[in-house]
C-alpha atoms as a PDB file:
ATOM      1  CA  UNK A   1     -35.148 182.717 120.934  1.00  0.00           C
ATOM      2  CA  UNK A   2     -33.457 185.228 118.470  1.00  0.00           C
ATOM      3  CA  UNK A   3     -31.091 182.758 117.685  1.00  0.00           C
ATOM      4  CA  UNK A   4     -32.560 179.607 117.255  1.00  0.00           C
ATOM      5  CA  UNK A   5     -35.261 181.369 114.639  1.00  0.00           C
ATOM      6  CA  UNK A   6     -31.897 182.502 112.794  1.00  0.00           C
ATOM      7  CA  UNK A   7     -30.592 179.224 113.019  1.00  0.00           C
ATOM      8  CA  UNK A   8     -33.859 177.579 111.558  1.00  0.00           C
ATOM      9  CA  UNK A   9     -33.904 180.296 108.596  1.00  0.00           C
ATOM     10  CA  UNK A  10     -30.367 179.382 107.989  1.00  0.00           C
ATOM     11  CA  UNK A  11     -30.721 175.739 107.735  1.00  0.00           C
ATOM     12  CA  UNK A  12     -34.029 176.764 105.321  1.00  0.00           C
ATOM     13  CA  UNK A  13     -31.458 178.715 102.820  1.00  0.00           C
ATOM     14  CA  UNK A  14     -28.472 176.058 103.406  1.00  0.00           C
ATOM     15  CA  UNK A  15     -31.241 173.238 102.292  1.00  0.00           C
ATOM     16  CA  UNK A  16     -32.540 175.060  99.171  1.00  0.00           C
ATOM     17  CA  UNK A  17     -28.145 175.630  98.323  1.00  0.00           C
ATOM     18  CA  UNK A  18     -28.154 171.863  98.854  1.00  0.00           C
ATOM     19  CA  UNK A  19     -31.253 171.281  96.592  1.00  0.00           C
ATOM     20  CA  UNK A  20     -29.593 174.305  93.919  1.00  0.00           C
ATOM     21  CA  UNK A  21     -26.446 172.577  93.433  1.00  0.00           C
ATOM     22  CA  UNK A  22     -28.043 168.734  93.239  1.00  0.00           C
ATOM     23  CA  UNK A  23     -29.025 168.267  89.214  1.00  0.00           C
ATOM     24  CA  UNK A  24     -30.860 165.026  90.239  1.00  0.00           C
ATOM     25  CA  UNK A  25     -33.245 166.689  92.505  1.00  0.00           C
ATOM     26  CA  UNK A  26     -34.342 168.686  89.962  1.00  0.00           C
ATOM     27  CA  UNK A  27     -37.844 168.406  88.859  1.00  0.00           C
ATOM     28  CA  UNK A  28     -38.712 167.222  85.415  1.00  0.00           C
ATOM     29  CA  UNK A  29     -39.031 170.010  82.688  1.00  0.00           C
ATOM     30  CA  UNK A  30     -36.932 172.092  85.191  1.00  0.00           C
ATOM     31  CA  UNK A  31     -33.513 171.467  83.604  1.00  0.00           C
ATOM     32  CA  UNK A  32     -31.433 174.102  83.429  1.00  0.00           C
ATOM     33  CA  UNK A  33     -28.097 174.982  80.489  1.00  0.00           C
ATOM     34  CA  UNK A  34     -26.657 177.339  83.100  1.00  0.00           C
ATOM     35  CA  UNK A  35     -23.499 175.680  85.021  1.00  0.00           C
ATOM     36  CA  UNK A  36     -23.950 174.832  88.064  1.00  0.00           C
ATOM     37  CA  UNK A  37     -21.503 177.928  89.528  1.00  0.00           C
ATOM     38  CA  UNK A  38     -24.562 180.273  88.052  1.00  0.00           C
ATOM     39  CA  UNK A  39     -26.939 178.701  90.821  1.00  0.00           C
ATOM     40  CA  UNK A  40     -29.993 180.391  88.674  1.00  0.00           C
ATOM     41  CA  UNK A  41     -32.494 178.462  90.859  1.00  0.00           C
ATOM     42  CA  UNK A  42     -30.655 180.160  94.183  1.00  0.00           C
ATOM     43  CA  UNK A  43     -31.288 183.426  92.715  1.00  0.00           C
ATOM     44  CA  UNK A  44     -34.819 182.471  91.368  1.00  0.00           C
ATOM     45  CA  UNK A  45     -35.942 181.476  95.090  1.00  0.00           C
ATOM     46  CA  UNK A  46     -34.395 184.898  96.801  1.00  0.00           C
ATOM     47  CA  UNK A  47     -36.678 186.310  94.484  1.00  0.00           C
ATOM     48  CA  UNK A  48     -39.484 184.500  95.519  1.00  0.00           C
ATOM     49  CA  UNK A  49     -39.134 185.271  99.009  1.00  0.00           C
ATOM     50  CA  UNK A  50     -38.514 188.940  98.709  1.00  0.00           C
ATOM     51  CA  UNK A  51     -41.531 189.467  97.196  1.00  0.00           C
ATOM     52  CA  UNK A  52     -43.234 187.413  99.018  1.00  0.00           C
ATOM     53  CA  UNK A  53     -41.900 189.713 102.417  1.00  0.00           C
ATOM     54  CA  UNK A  54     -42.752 192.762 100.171  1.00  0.00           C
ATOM     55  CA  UNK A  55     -46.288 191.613  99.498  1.00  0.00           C
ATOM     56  CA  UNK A  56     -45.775 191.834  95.368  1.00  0.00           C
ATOM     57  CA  UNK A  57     -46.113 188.161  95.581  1.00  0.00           C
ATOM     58  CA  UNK A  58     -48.948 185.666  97.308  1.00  0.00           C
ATOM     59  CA  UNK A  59     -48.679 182.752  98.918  1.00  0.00           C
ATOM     60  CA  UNK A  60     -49.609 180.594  96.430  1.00  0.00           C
ATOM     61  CA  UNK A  61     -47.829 181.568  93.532  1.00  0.00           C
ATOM     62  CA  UNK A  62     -45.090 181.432  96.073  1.00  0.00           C
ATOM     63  CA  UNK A  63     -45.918 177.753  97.106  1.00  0.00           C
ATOM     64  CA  UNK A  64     -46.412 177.207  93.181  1.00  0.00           C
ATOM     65  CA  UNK A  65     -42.548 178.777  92.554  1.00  0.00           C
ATOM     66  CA  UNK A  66     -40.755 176.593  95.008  1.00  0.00           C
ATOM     67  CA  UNK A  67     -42.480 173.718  93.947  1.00  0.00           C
ATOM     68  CA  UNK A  68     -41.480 173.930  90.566  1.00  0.00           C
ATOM     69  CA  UNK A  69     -37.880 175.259  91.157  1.00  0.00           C
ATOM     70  CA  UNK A  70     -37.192 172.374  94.077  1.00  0.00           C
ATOM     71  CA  UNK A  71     -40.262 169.897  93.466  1.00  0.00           C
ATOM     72  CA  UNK A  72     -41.271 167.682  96.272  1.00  0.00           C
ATOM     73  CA  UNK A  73     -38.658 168.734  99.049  1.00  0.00           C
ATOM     74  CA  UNK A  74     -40.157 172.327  98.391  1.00  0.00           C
ATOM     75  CA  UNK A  75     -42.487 172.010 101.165  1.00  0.00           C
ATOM     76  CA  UNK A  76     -39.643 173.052 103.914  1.00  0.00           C
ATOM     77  CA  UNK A  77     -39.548 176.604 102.461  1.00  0.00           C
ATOM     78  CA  UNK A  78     -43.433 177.274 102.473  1.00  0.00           C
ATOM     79  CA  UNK A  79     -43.363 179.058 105.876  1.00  0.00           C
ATOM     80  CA  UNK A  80     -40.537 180.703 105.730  1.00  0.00           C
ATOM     81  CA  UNK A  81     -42.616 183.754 105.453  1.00  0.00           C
ATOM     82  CA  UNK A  82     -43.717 183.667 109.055  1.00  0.00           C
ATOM     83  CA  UNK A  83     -40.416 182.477 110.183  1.00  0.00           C
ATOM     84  CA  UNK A  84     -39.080 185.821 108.992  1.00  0.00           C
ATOM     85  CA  UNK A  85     -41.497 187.741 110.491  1.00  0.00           C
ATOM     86  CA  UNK A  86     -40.929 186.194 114.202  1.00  0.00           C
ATOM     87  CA  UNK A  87     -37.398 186.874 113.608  1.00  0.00           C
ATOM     88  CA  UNK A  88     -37.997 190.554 113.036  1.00  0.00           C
ATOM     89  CA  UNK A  89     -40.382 190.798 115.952  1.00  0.00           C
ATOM     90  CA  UNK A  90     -36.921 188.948 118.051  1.00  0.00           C
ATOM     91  CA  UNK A  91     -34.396 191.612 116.741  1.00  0.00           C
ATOM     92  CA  UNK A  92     -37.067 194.470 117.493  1.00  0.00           C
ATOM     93  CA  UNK A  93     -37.233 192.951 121.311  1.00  0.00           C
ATOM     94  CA  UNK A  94     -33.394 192.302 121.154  1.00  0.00           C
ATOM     95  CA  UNK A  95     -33.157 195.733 119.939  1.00  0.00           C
ATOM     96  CA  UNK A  96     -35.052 198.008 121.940  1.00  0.00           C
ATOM     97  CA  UNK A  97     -33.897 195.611 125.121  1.00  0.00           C
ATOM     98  CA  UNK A  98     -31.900 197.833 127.799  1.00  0.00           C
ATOM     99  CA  UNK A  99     -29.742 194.628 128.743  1.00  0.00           C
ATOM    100  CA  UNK A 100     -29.420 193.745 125.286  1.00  0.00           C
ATOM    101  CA  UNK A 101     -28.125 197.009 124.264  1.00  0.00           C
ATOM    102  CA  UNK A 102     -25.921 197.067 127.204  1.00  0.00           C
ATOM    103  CA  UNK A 103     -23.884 193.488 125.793  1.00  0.00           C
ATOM    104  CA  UNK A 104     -24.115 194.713 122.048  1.00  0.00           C
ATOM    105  CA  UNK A 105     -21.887 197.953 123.987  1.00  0.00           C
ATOM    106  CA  UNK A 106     -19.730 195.560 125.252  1.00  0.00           C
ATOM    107  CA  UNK A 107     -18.915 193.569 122.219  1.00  0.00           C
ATOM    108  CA  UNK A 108     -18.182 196.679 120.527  1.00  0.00           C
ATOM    109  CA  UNK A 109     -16.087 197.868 123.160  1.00  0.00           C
ATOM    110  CA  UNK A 110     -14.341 193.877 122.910  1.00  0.00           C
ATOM    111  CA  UNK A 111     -14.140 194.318 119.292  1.00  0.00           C
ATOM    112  CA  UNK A 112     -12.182 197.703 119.320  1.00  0.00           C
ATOM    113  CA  UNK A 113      -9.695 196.609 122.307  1.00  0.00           C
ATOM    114  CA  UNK A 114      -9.116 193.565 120.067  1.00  0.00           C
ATOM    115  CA  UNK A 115      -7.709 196.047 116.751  1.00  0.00           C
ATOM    116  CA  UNK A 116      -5.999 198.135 118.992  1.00  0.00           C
ATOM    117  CA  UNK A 117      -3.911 195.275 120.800  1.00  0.00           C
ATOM    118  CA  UNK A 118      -3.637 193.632 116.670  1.00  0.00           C
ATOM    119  CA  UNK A 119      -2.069 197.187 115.885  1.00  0.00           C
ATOM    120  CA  UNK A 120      -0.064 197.832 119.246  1.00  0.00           C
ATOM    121  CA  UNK A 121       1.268 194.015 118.488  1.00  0.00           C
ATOM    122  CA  UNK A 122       2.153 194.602 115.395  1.00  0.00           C
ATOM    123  CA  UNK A 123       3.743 197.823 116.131  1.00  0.00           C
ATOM    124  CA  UNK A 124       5.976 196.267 118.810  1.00  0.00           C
ATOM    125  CA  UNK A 125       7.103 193.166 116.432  1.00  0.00           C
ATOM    126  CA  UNK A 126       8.774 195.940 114.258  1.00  0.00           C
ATOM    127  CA  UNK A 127       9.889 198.323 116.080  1.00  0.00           C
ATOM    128  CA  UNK A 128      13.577 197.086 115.897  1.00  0.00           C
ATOM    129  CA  UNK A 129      13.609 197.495 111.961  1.00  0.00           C
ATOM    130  CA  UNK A 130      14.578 201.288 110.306  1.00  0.00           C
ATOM    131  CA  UNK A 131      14.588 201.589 106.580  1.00  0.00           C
ATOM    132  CA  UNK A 132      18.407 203.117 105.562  1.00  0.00           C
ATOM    133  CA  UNK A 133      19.007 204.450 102.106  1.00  0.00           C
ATOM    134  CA  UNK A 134      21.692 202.759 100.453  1.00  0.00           C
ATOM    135  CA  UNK A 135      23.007 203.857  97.151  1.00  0.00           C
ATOM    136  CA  UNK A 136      23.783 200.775  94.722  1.00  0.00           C
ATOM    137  CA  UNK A 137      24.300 202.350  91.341  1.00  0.00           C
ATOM    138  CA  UNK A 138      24.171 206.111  90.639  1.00  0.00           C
ATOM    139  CA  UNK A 139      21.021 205.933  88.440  1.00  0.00           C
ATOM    140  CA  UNK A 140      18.481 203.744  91.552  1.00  0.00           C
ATOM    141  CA  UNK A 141      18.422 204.074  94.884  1.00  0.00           C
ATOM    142  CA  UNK A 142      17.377 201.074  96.905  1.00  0.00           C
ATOM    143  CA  UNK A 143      16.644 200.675 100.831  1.00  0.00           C
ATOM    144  CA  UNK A 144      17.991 198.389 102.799  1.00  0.00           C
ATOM    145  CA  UNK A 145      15.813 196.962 105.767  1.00  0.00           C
ATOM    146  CA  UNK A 146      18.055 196.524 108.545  1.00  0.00           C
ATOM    147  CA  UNK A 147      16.968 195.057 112.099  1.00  0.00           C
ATOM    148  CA  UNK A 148      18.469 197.508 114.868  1.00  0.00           C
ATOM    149  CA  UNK A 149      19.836 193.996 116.465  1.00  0.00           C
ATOM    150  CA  UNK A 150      21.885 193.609 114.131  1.00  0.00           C
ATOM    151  CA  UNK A 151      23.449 196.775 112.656  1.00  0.00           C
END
């Protein structure tokens, strides 16, 4: 369940990027001198939503923001509110799951294994190479990488 709700919040925030970065969805009087790499109406709707979560915002002048930073299509966003919420409640269940907790153990566990075979294969792919000074010129002193295969 966790991870559809994420999955539904995501496609909310990858539709209002969509809607950001289209100029000809953008409502009349809405027009913005800002490139579009600035994505000011991006940053205007995380604002919305934030204090919407942190109650410095109600739902109607949150309804009223979206409508007028994404017009018509603004709808999709106006219960993202509670969608956020039942994801919390999933990561509190995930969270204070003993099974859960057990797999998030063994991911870790994966997840270090994984660096330490990176490191111990790296390790082993040069360990046939020494550095040997060699002396050029008298004023620099340069090093000579030499593979032990074929000194």
């Amino acid at each position: 369940m966790f991870f559809r709700l994420y999955h539904l919040l995501f496609q909310r925030y990858e539709f209002a990027w969509k809607l950001g970065d289209n100029p000809t969805l953008v409502p009349s009087g809405c027009q913005s001198e800002y490139s579009s790499q600035d994505h000011p109406r991006i940053t205007a709707f995380d604002t919305l939503v934030r204090g919407l979560l942190d109650g410095s915002l109600d739902s109607g002048r949150y309804e009223g923001g979206c409508r007028l930073l994404f017009g018509a299509s603004s709808f999709v966003f106006f219960s993202i509110d509670n969608l956020i919420v039942q994801l919390l409640k999933q990561l509190q269940c995930v969270v204070n799951d003993i099974q859960s907790s057990k797999l998030v153990d063994l991911w870790k566990e994966r997840e270090v294994l994984k660096r330490k075979k990176h490191l111990d294969d790296c390790t082993n792919k040069f360990s046939d190479v020494s550095i040997r000074p060699s002396m050029l010129s008298s004023k620099s002193r340069v090093y000579l990488i030499v593979s032990e295969s074929h000194a």
